[in-house]
Protein backbone atom coordinates (compact mmCIF):
# COMPACT_ATOMS: atom_id res chain seq x y z
CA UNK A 1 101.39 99.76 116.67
CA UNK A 2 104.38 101.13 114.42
CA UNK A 3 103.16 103.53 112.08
CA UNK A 4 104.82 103.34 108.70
CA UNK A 5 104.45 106.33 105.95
CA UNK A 6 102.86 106.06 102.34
CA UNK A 7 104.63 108.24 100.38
CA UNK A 8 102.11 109.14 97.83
CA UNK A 9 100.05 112.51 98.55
CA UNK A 10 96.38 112.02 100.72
CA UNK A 11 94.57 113.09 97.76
CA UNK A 12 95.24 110.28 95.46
CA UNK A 13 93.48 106.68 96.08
CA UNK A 14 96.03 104.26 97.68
CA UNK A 15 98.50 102.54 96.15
CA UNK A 16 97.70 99.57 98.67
CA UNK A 17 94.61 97.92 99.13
CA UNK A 18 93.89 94.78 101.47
CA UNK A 19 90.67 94.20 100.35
CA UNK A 20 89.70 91.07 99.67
CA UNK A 21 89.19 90.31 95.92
CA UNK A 22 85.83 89.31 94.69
CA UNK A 23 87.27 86.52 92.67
CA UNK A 24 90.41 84.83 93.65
CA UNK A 25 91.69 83.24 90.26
CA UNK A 26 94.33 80.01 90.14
CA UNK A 27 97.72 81.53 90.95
CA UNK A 28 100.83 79.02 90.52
CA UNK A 29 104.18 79.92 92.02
CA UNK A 30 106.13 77.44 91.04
CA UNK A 31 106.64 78.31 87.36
CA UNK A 32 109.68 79.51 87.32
CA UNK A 33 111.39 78.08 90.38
CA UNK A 34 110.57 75.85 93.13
CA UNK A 35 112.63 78.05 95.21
CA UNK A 36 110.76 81.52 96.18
CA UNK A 37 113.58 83.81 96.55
CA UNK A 38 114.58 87.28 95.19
CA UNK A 39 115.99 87.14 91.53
CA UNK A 40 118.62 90.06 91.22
CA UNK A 41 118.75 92.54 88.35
CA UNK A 42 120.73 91.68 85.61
CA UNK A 43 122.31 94.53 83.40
CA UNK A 44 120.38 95.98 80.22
CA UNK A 45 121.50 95.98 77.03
CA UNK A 46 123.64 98.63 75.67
CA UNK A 47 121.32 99.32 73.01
CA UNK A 48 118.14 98.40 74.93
CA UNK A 49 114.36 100.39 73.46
CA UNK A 50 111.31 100.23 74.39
CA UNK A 51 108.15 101.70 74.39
CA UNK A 52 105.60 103.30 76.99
CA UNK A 53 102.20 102.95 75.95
CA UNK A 54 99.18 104.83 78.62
CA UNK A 55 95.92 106.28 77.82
CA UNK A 56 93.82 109.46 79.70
CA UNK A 57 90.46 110.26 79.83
CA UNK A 58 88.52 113.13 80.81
CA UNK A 59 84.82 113.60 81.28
CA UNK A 60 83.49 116.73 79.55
CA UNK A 61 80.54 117.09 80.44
CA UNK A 62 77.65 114.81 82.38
CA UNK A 63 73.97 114.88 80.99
CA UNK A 64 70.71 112.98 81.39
CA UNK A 65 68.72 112.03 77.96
CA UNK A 66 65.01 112.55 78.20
CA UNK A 67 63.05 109.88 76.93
CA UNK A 68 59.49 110.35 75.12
CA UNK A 69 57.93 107.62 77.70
CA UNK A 70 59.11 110.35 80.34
CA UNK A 71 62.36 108.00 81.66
CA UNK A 72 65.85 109.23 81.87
CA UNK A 73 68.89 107.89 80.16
CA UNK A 74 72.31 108.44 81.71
CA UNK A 75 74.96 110.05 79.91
CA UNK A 76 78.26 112.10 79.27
CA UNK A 77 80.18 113.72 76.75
CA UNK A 78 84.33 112.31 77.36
CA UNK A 79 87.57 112.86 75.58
CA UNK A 80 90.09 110.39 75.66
CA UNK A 81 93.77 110.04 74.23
CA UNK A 82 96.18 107.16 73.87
CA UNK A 83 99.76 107.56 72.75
CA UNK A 84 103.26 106.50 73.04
CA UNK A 85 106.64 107.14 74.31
CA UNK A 86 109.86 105.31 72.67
CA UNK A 87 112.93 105.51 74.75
CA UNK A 88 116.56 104.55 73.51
CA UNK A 89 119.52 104.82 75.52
CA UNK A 90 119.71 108.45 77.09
CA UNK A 91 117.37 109.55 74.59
CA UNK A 92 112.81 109.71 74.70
CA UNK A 93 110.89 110.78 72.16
CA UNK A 94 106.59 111.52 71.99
CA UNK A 95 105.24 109.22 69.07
CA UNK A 96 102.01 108.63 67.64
CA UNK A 97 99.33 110.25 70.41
CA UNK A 98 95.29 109.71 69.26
CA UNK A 99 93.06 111.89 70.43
CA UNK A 100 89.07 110.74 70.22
CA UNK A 101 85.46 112.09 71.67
CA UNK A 102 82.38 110.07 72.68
CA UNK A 103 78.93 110.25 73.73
CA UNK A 104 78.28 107.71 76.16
CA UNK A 105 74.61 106.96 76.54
CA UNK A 106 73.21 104.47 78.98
CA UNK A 107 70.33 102.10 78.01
CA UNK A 108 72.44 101.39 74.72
CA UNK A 109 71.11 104.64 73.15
CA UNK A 110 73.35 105.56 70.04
CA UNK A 111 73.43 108.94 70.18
CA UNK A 112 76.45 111.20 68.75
CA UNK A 113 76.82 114.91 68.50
CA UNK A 114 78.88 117.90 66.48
CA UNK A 115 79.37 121.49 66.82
CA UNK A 116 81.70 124.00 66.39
CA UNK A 117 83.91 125.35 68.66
CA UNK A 118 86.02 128.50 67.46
CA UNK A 119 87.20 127.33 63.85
CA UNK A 120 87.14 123.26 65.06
CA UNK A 121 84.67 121.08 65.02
CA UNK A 122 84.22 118.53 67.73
CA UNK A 123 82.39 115.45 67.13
CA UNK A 124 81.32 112.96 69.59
CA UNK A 125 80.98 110.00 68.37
CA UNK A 126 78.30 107.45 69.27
CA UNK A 127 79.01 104.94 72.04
CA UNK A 128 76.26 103.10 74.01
CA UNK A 129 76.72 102.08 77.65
CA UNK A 130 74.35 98.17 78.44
CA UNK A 131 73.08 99.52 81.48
CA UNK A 132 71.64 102.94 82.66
CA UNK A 133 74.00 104.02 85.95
CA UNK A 134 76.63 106.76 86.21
CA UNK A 135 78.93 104.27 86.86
CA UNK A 136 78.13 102.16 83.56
CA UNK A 137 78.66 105.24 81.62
CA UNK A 138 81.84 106.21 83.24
CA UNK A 139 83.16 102.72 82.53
CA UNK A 140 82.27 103.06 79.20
CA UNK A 141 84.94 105.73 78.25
CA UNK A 142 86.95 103.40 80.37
CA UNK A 143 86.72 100.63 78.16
CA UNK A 144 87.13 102.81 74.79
CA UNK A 145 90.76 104.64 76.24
CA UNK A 146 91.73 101.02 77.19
CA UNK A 147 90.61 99.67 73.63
CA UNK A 148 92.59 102.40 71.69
CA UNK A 149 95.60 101.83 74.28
CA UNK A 150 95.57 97.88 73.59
CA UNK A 151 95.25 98.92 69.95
CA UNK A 152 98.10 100.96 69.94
CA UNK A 153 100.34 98.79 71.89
CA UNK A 154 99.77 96.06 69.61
CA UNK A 155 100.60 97.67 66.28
CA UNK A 156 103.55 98.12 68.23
CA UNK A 157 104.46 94.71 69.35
CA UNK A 158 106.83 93.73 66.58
CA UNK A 159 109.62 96.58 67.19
CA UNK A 160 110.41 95.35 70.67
CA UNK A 161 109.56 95.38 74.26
CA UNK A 162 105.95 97.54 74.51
CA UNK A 163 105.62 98.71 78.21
CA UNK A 164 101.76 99.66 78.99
CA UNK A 165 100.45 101.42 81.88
CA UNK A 166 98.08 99.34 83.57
CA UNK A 167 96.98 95.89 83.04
CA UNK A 168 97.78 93.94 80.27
CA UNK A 169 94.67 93.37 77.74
CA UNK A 170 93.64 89.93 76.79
CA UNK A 171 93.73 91.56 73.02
CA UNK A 172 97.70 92.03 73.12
CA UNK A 173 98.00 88.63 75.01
CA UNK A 174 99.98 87.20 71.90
CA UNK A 175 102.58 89.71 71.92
CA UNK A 176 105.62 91.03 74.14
CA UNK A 177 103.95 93.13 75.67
CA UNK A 178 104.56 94.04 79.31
CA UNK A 179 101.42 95.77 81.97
CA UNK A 180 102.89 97.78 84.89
CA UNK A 181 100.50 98.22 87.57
CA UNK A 182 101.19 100.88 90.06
CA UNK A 183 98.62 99.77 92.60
CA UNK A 184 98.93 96.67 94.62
CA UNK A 185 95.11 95.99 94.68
CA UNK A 186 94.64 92.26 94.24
CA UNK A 187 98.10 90.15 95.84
CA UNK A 188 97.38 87.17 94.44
CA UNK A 189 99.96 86.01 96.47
CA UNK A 190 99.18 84.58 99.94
CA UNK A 191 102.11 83.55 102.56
CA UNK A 192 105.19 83.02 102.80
CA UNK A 193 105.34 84.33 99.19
CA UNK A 194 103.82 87.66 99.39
CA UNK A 195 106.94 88.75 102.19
CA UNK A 196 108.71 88.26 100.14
CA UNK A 197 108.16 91.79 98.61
CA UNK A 198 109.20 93.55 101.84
CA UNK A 199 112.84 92.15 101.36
CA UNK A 200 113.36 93.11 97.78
CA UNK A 201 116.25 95.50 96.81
CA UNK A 202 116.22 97.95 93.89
CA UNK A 203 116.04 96.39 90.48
CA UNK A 204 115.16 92.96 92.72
CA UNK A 205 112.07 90.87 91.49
CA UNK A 206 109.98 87.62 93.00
CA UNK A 207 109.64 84.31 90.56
CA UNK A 208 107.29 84.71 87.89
CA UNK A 209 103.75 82.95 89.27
CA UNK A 210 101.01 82.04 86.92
CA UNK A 211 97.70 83.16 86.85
CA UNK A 212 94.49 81.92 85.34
CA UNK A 213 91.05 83.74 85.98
CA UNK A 214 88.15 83.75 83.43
CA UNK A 215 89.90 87.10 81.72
CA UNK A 216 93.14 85.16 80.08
CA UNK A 217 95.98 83.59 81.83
CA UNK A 218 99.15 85.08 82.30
CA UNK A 219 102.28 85.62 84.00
CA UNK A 220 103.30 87.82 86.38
CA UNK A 221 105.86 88.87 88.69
CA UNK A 222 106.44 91.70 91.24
CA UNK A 223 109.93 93.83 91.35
CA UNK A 224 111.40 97.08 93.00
CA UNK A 225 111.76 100.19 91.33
CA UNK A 226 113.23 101.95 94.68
CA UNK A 227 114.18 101.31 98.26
CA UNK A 228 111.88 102.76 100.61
CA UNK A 229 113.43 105.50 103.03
CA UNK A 230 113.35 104.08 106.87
CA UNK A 231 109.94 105.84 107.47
CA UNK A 232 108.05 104.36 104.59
CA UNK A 233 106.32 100.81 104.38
CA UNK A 234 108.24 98.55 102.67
CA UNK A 235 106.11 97.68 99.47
CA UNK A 236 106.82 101.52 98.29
CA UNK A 237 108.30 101.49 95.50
CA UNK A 238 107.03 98.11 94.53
CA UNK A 239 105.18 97.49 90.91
CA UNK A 240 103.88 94.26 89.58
CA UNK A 241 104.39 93.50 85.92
CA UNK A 242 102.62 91.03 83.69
CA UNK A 243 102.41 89.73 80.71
CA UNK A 244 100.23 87.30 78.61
CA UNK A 245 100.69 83.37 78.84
CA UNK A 246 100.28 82.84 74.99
CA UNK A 247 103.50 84.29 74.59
CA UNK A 248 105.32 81.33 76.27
CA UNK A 249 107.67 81.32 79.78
CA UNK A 250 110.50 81.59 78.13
CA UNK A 251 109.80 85.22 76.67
CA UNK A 252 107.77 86.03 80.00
CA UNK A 253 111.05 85.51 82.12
CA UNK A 254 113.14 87.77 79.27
CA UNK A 255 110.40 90.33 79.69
CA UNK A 256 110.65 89.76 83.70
CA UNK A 257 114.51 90.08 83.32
CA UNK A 258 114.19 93.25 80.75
CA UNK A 259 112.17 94.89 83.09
CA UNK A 260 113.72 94.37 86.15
CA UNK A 261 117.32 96.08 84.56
CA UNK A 262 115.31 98.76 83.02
CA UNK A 263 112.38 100.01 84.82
CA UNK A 264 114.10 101.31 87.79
CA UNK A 265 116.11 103.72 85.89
CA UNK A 266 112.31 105.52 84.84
CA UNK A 267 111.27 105.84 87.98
CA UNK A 268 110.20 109.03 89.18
CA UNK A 269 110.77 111.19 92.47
CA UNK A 270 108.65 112.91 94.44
CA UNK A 271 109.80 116.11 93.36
CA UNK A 272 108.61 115.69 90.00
CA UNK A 273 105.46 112.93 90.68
CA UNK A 274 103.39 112.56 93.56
CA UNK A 275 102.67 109.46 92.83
CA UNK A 276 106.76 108.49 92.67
CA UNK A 277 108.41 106.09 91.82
CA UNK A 278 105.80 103.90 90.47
CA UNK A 279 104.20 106.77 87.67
CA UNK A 280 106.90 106.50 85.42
CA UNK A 281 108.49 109.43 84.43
CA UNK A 282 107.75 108.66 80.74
CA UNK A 283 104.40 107.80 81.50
CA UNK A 284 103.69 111.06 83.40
CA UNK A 285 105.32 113.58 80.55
CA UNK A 286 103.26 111.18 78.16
CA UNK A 287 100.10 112.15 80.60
CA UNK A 288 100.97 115.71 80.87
CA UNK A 289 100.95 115.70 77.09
CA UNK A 290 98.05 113.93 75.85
CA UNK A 291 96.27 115.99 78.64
CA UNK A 292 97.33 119.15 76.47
CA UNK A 293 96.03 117.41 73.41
CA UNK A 294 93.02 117.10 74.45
CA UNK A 295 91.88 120.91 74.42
CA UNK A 296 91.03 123.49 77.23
CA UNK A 297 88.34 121.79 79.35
CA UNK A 298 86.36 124.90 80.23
CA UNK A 299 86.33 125.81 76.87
CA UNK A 300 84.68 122.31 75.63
CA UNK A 301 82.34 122.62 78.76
CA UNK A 302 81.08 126.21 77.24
CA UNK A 303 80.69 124.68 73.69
CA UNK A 304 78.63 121.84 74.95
CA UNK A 305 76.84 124.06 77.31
CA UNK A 306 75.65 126.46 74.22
CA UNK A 307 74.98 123.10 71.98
CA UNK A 308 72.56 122.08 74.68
CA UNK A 309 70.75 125.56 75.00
CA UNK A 310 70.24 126.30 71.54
CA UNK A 311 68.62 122.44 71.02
CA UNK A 312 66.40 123.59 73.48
CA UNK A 313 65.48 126.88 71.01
CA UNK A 314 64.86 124.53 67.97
């Protein structure tokens, strides 16, 4: 067996998983051509722009509500930012970054909470979890960074190409704007198609394919931001992009095209991402600063901490 490298550091979750799906939704790969072969890069537009849209989260602090029947509800307090990069030409600029609190509470318990810390106030907002697991709770604050990303990309959408880190969100389906997934978790392709990624150059991308699942249906397409050096695998490097169907095949193959000229000139290097070339480097300064917005983590812990001992005092 020949042993092939993944570049990105042991500590972070693959960027590769063969898993089989739970769901395998209606994939169509003859969209765009009837002949599956590499499309080249074309060049970008002198004056291209665009816009990198992520979200963070953090989880503050986790607690367990104590009910008066003597059950437990499961809980934490989370911070979570979304926010913006616009790039143009050799220039990037930060734009609007939003910054929000929540108390998740399992059970859908509405529950919020305020208290000082220094001069600032910090107010959690209410925001109820269905079910009463760690997990639910967790995915909670998912779903509210991914809301306020969606929202944010889409009050975007008119002033040209909105890139988003992650998925694309049934919400922003209507618009031009693109997901860039990092992590190859779900092919959707199965052979010869999916080799097809192996052989792909720089800049290089596969035919749009079509899918349709019970979220929304889109299209979708996967293309190269870097060539792998001899001793990695060769999907490094490789990103899939997709956007929604609503917004017709013609714009999805501009948006494939766009992307495939642009991208590759954001990607990042190991030496300044571990999770390189796929984090772009947009995306991670955009991380590194909405991290910094949202406040010194030990010193929110300590706030909540002292919130939840004097409530025991009263």
């Amino acid at each position: 067996m020949r042993l092939l490298l993944d570049p990105w550091p042991a500590d972070y979750e693959a960027p590769i998983s063969f898993d089989a799906p739970e769901s395998r939704p209606e994939v169509d790969v003859t969209v765009e051509s009837g002949v599956w072969e590499a499309i080249p890069p074309g060049e970008p537009p002198a004056d291209a722009s665009c816009c990198f849209v992520d979200g963070v989260r953090r989880v503050e602090a986790r607690v367990l509500g104590s009910l008066d029947s003597g059950g437990f509800v499961h809980g934490l307090f989370g911070s979570f930012a979304a926010g913006y990069v616009r790039a143009a030409g050799r220039k990037a600029e930060f734009g609007d970054i939003r910054v929000a609190r929540v108390l998740v509470m399992g059970n859908g318990a509405l529950e919020g909470r305020e208290f000082l810390l220094g001069s600032s106030t910090l107010s959690f907002a209410p925001c109820p979890a269905v079910r009463n697991t760690p997990e639910d709770v967790l995915a909670g604050l998912q779903s509210r960074m991914r809301e306020a990303e969606a929202e944010l990309a889409e009050s975007m959408a008119g002033e040209g190409c909105v890139f988003v880190d992650g998925p694309s969100y049934r919400a922003t389906s209507r618009y031009p704007v693109v997901g860039v997934i990092k992590r190859i978790l779900n092919p959707y392709l199965g052979e010869p198609q999916f080799s097809l990624l192996g052989r792909l150059r720089k800049g290089g991308r596969t035919p749009l394919f079509g899918i349709s699942d019970t979220a929304y249906n889109r299209y979708s397409c996967y293309l190269r931001l870097s060539d792998p050096r001899a001793l990695e695998h060769p999907l490094a490097g490789i990103v899939r992009i997709e956007t929604g169907a609503a917004v017709g095949l013609d714009a999805a193959k501009s948006l494939a095209d766009f992307a495939a000229a642009l991208l590759p000139s954001f990607a990042s290097t190991s030496t300044r991402d571990p999770r390189a070339p796929q984090n772009l480097l947009p995306v991670g300064a955009l991380e590194q600063e909405m991290r910094r917005r949202l406040g010194d983590p030990l010193l929110i812990r300590r706030a909540i901490e002292k919130e939840l001992h004097e409530q025991r005092d009263r």
